[in-house]
PDB file of N, CA and C in Angstrom:
ATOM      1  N   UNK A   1    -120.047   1.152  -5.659  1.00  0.00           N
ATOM      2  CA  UNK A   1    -118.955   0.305  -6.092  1.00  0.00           C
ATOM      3  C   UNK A   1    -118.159   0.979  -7.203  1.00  0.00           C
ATOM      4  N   UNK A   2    -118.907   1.667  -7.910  1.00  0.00           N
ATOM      5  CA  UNK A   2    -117.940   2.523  -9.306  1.00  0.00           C
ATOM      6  C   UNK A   2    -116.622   3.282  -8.657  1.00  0.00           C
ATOM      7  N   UNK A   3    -117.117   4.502  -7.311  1.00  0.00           N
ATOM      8  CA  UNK A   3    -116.724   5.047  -6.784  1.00  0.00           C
ATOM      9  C   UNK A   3    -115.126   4.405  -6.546  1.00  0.00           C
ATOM     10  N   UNK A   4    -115.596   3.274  -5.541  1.00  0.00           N
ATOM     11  CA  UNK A   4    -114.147   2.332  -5.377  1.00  0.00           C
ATOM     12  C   UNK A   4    -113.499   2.357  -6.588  1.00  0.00           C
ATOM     13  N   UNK A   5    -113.700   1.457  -7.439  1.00  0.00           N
ATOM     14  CA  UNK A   5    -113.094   1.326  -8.755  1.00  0.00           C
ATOM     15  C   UNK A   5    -112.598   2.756  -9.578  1.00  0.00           C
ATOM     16  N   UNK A   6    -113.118   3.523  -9.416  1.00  0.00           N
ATOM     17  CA  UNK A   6    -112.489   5.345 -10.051  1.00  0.00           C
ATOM     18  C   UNK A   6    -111.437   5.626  -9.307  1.00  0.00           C
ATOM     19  N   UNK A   7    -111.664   5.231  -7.377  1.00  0.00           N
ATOM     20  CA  UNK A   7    -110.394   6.070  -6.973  1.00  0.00           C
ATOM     21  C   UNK A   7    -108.989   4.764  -7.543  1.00  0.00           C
ATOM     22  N   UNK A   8    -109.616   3.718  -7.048  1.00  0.00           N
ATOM     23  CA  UNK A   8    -108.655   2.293  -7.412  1.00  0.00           C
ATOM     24  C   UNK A   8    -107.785   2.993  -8.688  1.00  0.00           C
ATOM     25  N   UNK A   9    -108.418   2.629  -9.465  1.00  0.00           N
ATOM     26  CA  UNK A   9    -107.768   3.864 -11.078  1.00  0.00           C
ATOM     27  C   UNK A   9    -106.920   5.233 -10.670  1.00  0.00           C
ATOM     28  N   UNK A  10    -107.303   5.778  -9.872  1.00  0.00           N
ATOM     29  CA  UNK A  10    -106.937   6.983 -10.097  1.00  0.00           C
ATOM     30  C   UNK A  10    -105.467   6.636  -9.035  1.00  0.00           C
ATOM     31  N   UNK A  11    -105.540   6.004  -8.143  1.00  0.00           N
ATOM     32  CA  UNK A  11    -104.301   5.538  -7.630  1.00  0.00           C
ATOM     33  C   UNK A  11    -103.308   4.870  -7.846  1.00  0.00           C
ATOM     34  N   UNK A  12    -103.655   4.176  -8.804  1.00  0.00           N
ATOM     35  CA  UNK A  12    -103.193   3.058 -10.016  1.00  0.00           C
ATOM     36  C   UNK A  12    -102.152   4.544 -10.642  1.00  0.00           C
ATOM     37  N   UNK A  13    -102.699   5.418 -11.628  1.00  0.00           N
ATOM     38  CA  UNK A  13    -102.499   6.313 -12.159  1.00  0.00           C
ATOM     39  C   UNK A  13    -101.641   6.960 -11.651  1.00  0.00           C
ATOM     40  N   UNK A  14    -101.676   7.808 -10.252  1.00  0.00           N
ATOM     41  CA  UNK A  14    -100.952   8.308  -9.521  1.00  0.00           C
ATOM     42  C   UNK A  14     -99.120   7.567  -9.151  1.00  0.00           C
ATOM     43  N   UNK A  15     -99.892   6.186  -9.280  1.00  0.00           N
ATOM     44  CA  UNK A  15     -98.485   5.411  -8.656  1.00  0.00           C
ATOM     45  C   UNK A  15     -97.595   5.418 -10.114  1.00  0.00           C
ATOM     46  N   UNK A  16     -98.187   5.209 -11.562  1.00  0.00           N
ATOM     47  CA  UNK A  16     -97.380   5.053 -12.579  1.00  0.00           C
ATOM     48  C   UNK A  16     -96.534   6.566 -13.010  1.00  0.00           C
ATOM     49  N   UNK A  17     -97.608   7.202 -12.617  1.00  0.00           N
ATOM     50  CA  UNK A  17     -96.574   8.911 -12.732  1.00  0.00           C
ATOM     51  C   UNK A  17     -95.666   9.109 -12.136  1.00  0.00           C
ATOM     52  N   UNK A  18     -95.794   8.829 -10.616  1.00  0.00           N
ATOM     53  CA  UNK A  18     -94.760   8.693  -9.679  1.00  0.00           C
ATOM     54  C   UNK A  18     -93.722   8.210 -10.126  1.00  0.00           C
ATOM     55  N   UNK A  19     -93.686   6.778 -10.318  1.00  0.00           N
ATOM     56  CA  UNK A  19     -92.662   5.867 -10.844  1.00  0.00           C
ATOM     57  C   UNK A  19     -92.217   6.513 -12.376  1.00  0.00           C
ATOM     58  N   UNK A  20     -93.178   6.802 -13.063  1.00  0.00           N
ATOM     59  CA  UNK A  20     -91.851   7.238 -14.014  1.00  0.00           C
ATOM     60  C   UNK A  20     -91.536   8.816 -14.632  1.00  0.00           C
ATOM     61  N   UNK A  21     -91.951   9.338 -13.580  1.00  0.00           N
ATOM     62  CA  UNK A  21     -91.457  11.016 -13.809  1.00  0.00           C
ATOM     63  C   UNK A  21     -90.377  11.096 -13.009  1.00  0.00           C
ATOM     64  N   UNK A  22     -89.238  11.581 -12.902  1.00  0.00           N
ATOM     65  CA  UNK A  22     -88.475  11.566 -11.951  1.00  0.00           C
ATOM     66  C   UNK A  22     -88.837  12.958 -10.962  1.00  0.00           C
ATOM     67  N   UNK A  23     -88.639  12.878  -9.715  1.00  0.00           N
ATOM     68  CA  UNK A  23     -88.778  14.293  -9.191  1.00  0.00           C
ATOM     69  C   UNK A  23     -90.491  13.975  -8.652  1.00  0.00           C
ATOM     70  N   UNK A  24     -91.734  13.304  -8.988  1.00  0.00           N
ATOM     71  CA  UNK A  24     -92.291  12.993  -8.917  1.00  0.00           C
ATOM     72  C   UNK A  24     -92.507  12.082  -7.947  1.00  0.00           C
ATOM     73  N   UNK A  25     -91.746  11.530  -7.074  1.00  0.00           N
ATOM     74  CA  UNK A  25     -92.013  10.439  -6.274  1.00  0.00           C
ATOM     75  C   UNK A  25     -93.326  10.549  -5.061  1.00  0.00           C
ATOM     76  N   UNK A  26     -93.498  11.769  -4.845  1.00  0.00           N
ATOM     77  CA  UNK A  26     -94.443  12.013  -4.037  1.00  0.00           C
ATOM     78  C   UNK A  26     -96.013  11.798  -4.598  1.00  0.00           C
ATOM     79  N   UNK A  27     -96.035  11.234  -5.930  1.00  0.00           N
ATOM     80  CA  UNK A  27     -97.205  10.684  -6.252  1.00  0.00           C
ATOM     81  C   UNK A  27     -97.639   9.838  -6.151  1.00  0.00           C
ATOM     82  N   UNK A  28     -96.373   8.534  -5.997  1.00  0.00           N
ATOM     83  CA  UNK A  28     -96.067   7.692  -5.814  1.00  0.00           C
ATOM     84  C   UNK A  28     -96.878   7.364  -4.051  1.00  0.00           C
ATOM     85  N   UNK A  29     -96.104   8.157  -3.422  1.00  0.00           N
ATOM     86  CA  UNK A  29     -96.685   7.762  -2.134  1.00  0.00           C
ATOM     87  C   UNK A  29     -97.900   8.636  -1.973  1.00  0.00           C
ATOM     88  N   UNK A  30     -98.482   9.315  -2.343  1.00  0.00           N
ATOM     89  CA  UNK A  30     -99.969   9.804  -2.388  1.00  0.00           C
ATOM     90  C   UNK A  30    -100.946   8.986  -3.156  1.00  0.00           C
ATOM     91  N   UNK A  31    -100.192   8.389  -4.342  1.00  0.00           N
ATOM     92  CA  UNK A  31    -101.221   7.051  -5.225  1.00  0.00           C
ATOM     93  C   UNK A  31    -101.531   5.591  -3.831  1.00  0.00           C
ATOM     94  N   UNK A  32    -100.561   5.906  -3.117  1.00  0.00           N
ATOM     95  CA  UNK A  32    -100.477   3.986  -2.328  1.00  0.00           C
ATOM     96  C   UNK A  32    -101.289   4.928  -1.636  1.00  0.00           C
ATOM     97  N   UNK A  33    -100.897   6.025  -0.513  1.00  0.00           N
ATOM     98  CA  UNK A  33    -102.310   6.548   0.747  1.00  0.00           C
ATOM     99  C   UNK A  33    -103.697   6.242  -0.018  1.00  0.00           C
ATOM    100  N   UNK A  34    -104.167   6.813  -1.343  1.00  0.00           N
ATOM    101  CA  UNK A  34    -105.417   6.585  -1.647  1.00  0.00           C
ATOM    102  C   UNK A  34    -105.845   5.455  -1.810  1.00  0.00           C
ATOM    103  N   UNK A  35    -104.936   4.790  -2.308  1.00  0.00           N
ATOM    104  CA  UNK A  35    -105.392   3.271  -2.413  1.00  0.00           C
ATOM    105  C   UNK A  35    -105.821   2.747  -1.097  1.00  0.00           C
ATOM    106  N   UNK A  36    -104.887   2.619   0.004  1.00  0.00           N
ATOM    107  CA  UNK A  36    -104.879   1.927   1.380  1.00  0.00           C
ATOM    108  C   UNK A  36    -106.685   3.043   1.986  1.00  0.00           C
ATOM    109  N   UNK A  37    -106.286   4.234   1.815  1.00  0.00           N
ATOM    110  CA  UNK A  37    -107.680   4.776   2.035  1.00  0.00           C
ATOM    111  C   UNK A  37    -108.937   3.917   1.735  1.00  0.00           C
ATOM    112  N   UNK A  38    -109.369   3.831   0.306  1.00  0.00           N
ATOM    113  CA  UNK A  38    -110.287   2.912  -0.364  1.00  0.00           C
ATOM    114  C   UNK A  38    -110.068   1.850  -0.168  1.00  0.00           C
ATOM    115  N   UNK A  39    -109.030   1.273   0.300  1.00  0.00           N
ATOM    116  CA  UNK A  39    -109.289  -0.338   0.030  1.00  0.00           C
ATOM    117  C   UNK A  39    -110.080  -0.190   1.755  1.00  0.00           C
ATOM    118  N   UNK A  40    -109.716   0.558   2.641  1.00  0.00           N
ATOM    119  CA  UNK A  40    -110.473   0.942   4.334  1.00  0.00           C
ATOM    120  C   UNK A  40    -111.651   0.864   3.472  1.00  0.00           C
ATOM    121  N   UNK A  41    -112.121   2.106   3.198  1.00  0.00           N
ATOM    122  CA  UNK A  41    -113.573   2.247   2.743  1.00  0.00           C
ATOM    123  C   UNK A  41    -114.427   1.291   2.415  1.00  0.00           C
ATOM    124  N   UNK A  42    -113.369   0.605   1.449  1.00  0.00           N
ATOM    125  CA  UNK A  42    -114.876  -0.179   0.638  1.00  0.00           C
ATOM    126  C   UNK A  42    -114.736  -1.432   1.679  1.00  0.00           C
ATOM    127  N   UNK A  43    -113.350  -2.268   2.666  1.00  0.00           N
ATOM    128  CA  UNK A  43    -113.910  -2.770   3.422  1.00  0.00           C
ATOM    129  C   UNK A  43    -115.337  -2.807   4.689  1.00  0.00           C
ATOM    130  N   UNK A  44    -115.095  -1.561   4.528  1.00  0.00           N
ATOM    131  CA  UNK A  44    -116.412  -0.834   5.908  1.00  0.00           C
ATOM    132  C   UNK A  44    -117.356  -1.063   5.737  1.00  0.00           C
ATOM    133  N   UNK A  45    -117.573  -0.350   4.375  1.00  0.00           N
ATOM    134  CA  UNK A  45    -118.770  -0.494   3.783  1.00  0.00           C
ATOM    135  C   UNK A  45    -118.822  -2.335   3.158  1.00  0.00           C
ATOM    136  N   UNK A  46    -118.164  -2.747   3.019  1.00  0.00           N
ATOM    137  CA  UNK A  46    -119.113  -4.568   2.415  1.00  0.00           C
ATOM    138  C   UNK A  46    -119.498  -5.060   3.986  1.00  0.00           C
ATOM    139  N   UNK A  47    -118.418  -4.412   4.826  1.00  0.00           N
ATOM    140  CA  UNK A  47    -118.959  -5.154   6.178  1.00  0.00           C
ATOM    141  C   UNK A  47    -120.209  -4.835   6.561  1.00  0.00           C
ATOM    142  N   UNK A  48    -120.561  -3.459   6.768  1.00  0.00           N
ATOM    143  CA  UNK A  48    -121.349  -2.634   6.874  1.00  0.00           C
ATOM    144  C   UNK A  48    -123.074  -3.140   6.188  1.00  0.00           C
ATOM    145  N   UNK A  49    -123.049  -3.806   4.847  1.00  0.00           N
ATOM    146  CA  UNK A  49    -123.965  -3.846   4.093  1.00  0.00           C
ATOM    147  C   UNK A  49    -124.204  -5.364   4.382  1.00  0.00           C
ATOM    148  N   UNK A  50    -123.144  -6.260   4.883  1.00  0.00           N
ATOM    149  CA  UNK A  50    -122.894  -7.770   5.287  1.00  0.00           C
ATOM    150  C   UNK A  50    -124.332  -8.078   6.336  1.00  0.00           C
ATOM    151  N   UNK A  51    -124.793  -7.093   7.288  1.00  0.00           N
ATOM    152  CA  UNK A  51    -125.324  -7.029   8.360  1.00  0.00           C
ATOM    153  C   UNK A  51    -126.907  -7.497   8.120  1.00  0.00           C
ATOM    154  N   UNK A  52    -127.477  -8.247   8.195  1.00  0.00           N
ATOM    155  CA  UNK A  52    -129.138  -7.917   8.736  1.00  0.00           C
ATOM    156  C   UNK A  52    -129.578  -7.244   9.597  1.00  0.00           C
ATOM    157  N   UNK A  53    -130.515  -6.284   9.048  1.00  0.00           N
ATOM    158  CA  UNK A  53    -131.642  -5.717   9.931  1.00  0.00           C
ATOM    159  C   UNK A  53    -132.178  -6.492  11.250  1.00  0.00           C
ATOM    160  N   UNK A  54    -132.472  -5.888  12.264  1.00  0.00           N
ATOM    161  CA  UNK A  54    -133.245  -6.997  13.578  1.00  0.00           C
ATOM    162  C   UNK A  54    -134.234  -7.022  13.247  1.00  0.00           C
ATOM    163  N   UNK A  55    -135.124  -8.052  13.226  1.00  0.00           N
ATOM    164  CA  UNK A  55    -137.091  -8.086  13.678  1.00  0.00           C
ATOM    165  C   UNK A  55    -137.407  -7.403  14.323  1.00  0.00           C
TER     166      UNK A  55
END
């Protein structure tokens, strides 16, 4: 779960550089891919962990 939350941050991060460096915009859309990435991931995985074992 940290994992999620570091890239979450780090995309967070990415998107505010983007937005205010000019010339920079491509961080911008590399901060949202990582995000949409992780937000996949960590859905997979809660589904993933959601599951019981069979008898």
């Amino acid at each position: 779960m940290a994992l999620v939350l570091f890239v979450v941050i780090v995309a967070l991060v990415l998107g505010i550089i983007g937005v205010a460096a000019e010339g920079l915009a491509y961080l911008l859309v590399i901060g949202a891919l990582v995000l949409l990435v992780d937000l996949v991931y960590a859905a997979l995985r809660w589904r993933r962990t959601g599951r019981r074992p069979a008898r």
